[in-house]
PDB file of N, CA and C in Angstrom:
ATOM      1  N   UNK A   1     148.178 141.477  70.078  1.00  0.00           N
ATOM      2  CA  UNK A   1     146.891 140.835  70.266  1.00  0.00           C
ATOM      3  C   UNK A   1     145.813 141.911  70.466  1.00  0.00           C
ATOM      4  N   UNK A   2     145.018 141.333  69.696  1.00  0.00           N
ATOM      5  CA  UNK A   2     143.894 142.663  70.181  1.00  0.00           C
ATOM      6  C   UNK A   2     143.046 142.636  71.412  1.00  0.00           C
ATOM      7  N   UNK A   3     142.259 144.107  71.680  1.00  0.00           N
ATOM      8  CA  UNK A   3     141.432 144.169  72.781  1.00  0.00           C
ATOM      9  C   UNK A   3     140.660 142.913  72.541  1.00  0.00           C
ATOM     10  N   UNK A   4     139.970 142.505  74.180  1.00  0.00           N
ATOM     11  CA  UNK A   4     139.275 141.813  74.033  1.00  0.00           C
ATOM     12  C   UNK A   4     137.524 142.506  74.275  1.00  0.00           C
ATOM     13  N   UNK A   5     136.661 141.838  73.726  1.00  0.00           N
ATOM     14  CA  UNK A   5     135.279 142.392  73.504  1.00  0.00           C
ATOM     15  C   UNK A   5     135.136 142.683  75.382  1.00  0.00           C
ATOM     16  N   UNK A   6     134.152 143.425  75.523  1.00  0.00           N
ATOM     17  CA  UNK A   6     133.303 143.635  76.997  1.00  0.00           C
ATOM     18  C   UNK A   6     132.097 142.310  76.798  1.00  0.00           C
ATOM     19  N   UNK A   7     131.574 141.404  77.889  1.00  0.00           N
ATOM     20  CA  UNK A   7     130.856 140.860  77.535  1.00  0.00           C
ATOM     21  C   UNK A   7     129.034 141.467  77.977  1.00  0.00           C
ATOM     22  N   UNK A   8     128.268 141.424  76.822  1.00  0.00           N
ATOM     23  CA  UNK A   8     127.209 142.537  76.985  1.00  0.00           C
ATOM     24  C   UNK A   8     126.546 141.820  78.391  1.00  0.00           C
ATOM     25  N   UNK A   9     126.167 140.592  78.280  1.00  0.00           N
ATOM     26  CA  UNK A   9     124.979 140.273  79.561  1.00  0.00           C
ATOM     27  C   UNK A   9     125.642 140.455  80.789  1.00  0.00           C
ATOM     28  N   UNK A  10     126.955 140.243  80.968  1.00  0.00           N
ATOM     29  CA  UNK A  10     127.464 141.023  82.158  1.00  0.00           C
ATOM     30  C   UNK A  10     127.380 142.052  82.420  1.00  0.00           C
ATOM     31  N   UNK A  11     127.550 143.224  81.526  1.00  0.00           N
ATOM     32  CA  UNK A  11     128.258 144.720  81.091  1.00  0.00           C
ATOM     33  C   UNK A  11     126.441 144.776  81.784  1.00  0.00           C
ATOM     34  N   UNK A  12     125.044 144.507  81.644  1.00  0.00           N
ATOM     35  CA  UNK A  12     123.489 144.658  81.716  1.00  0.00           C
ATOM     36  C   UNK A  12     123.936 144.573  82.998  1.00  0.00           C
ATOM     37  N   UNK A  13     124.243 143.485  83.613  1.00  0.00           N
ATOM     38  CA  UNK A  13     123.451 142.282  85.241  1.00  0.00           C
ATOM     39  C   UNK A  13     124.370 143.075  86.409  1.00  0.00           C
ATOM     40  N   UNK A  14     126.208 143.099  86.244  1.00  0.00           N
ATOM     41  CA  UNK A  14     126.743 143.828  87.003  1.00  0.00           C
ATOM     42  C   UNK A  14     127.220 145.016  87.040  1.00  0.00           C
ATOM     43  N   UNK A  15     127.513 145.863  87.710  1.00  0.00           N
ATOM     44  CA  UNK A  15     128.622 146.825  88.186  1.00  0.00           C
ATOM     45  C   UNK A  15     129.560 146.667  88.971  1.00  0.00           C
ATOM     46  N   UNK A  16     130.656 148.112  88.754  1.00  0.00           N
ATOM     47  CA  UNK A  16     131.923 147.327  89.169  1.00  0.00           C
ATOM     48  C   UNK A  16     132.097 149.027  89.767  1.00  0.00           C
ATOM     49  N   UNK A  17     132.141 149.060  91.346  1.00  0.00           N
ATOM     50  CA  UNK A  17     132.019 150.477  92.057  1.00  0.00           C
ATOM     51  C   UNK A  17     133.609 150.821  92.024  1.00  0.00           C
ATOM     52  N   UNK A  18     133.614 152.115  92.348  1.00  0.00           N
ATOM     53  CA  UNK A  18     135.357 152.765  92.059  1.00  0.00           C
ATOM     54  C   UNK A  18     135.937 152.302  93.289  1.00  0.00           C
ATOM     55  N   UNK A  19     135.795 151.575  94.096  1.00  0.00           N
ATOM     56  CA  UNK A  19     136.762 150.776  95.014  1.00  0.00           C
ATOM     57  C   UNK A  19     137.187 149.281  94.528  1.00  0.00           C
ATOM     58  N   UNK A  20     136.525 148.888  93.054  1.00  0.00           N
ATOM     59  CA  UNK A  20     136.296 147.641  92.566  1.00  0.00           C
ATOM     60  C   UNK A  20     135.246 147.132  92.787  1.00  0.00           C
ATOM     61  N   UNK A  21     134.480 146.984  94.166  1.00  0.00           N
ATOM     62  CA  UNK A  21     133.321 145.810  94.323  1.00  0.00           C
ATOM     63  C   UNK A  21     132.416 145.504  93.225  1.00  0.00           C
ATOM     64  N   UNK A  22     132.033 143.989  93.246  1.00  0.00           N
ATOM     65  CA  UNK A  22     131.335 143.798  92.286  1.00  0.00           C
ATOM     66  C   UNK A  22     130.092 144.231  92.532  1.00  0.00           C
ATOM     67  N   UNK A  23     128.723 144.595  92.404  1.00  0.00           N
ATOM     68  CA  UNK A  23     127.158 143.956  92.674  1.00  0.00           C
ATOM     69  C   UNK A  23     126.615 143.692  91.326  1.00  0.00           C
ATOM     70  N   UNK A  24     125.850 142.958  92.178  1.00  0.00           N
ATOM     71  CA  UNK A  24     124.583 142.168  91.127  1.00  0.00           C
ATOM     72  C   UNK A  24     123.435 142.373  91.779  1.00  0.00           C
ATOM     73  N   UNK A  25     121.825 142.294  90.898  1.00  0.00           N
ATOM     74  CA  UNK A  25     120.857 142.678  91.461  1.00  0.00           C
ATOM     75  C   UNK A  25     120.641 141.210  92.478  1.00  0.00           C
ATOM     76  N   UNK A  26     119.761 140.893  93.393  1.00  0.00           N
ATOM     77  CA  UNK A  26     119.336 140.411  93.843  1.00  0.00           C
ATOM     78  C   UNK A  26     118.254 138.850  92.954  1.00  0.00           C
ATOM     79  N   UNK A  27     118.441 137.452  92.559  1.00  0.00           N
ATOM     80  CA  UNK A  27     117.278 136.868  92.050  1.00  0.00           C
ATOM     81  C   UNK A  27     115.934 136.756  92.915  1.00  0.00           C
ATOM     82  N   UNK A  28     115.056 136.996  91.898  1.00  0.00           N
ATOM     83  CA  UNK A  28     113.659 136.105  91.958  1.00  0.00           C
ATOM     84  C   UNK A  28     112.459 137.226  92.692  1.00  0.00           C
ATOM     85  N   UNK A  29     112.949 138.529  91.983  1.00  0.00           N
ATOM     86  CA  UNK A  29     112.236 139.992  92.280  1.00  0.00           C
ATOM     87  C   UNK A  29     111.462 140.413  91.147  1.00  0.00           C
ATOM     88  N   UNK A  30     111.336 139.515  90.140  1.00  0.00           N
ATOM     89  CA  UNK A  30     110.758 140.040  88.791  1.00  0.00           C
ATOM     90  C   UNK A  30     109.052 139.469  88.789  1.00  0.00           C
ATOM     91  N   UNK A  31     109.071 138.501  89.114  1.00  0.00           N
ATOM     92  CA  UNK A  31     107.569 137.818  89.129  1.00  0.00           C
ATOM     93  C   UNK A  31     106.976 137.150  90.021  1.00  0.00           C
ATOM     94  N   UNK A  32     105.723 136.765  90.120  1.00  0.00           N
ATOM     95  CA  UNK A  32     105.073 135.785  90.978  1.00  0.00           C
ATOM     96  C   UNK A  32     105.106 136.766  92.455  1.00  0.00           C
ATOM     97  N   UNK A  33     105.005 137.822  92.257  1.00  0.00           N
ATOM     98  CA  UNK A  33     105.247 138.741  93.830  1.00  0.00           C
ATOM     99  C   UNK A  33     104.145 139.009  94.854  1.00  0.00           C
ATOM    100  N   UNK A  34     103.414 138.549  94.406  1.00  0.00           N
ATOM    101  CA  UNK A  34     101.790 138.697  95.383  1.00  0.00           C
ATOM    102  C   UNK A  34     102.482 137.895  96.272  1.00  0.00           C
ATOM    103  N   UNK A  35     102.935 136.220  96.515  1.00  0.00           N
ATOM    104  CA  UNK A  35     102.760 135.700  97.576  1.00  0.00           C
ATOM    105  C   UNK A  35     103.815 135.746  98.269  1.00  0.00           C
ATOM    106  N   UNK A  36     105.161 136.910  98.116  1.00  0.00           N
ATOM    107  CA  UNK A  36     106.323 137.566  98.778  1.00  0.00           C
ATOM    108  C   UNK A  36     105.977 138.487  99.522  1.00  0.00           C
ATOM    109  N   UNK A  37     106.482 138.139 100.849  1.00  0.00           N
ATOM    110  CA  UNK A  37     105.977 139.527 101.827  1.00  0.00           C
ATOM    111  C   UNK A  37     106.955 140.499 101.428  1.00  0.00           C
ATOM    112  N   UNK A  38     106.168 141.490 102.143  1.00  0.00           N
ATOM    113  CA  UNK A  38     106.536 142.911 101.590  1.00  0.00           C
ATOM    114  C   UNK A  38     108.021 143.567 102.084  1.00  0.00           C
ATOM    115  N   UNK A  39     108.516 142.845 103.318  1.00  0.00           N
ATOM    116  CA  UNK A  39     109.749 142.925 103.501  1.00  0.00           C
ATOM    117  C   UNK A  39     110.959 142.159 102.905  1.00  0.00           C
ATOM    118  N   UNK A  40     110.705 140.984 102.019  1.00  0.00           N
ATOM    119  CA  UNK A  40     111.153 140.156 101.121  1.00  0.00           C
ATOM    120  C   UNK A  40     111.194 140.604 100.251  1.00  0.00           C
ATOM    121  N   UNK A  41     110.325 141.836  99.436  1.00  0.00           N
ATOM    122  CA  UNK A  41     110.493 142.544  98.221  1.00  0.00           C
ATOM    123  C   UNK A  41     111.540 143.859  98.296  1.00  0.00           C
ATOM    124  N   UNK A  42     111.122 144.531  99.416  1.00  0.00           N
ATOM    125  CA  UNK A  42     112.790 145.709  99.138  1.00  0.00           C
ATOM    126  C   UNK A  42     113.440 144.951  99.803  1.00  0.00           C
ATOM    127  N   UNK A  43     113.901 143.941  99.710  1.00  0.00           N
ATOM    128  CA  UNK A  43     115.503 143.366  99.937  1.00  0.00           C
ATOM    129  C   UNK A  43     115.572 143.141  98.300  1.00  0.00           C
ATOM    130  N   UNK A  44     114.972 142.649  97.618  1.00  0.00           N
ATOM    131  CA  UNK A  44     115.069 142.595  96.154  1.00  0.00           C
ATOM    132  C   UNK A  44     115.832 143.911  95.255  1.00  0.00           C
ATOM    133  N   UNK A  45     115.393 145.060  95.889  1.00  0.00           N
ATOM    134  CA  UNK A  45     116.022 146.229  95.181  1.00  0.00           C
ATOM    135  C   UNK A  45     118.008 146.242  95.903  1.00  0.00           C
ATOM    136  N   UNK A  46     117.996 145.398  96.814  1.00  0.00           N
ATOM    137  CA  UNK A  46     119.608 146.161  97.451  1.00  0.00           C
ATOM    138  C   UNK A  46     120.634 145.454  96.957  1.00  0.00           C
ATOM    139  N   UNK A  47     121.188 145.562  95.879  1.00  0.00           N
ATOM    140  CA  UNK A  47     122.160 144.897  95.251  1.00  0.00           C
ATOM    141  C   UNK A  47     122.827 143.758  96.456  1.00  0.00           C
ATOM    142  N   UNK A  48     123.451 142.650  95.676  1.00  0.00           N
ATOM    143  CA  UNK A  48     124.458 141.840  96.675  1.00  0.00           C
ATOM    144  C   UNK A  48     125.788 142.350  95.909  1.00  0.00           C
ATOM    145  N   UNK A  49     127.040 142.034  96.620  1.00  0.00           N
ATOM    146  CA  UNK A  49     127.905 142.214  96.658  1.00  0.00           C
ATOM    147  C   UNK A  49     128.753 140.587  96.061  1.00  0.00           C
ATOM    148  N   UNK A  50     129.335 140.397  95.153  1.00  0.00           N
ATOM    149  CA  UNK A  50     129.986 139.269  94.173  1.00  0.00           C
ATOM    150  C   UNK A  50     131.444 139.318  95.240  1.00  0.00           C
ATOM    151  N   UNK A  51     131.445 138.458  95.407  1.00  0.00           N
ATOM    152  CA  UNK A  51     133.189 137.857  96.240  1.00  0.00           C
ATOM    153  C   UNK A  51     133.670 137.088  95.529  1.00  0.00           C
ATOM    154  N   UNK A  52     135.228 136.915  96.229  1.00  0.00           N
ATOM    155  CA  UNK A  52     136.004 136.010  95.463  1.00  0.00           C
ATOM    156  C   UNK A  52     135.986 135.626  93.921  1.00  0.00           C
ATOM    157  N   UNK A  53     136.642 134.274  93.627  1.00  0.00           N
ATOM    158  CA  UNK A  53     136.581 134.185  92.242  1.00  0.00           C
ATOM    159  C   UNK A  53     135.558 134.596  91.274  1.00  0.00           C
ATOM    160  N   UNK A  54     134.526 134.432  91.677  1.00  0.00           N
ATOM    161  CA  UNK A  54     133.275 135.051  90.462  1.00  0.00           C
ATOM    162  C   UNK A  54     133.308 136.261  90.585  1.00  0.00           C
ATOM    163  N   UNK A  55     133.627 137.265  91.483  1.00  0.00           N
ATOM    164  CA  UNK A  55     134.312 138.846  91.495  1.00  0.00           C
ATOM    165  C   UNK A  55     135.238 139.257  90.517  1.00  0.00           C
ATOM    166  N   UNK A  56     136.107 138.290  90.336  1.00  0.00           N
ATOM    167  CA  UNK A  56     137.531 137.898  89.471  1.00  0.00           C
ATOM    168  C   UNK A  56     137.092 137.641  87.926  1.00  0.00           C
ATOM    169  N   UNK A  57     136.406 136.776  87.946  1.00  0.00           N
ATOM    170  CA  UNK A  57     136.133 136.383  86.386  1.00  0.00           C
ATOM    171  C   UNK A  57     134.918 137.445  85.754  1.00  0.00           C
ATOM    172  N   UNK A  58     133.880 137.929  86.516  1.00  0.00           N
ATOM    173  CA  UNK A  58     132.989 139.191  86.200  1.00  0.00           C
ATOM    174  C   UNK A  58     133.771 140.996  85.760  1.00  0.00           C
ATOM    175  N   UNK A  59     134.924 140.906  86.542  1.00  0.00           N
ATOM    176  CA  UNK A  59     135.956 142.024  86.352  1.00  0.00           C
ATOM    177  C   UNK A  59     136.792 141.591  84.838  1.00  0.00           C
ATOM    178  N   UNK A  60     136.935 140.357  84.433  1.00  0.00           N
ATOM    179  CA  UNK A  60     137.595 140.275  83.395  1.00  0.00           C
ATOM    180  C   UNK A  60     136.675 140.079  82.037  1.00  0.00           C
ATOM    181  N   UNK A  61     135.653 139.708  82.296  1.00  0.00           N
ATOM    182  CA  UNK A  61     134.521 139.692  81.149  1.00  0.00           C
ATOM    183  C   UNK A  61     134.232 141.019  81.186  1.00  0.00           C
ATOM    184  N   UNK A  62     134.235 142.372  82.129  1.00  0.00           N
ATOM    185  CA  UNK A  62     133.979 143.772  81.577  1.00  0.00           C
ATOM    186  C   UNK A  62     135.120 143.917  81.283  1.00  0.00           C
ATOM    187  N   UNK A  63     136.346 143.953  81.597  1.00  0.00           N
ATOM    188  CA  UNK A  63     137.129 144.535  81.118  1.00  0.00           C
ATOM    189  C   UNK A  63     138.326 145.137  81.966  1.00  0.00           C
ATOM    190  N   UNK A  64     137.858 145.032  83.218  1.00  0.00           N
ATOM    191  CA  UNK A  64     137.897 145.731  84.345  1.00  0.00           C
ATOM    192  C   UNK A  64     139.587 145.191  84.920  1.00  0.00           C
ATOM    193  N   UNK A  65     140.772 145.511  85.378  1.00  0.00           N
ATOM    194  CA  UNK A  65     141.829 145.211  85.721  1.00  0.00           C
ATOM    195  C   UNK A  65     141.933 144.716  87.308  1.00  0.00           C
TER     196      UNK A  65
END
């Protein structure tokens, strides 16, 4: 059976750190930011951390074991 593809919009949105963890950026940091206080915006830059099953199925759409 052959390899299977990497999937690209994942391969963009997450990373997968050399202990495994997943992150993803943070939503709803791209627009409309005037009426977000300013401590609400760098929480936007600090990646979250993906658990459990959606950790699982994001590791198998890159590729990841």
């Amino acid at each position: 059976m052959p390899k299977l593809k990497t999937h690209s919009g994942t391969k963009d949105r997450m990373k997968v750190t050399k202990n495994g963890k997943v992150l993803q950026g943070r939503a709803g940091g791209n627009h409309l930011l005037q009426k977000k206080s300013a401590s609400r915006k760098r929480t936007f830059a600090v990646p979250v951390q993906v658990v459990g099953k959606n950790a699982k199925n994001i590791k198998r759409k890159l590729g990841v074991s």
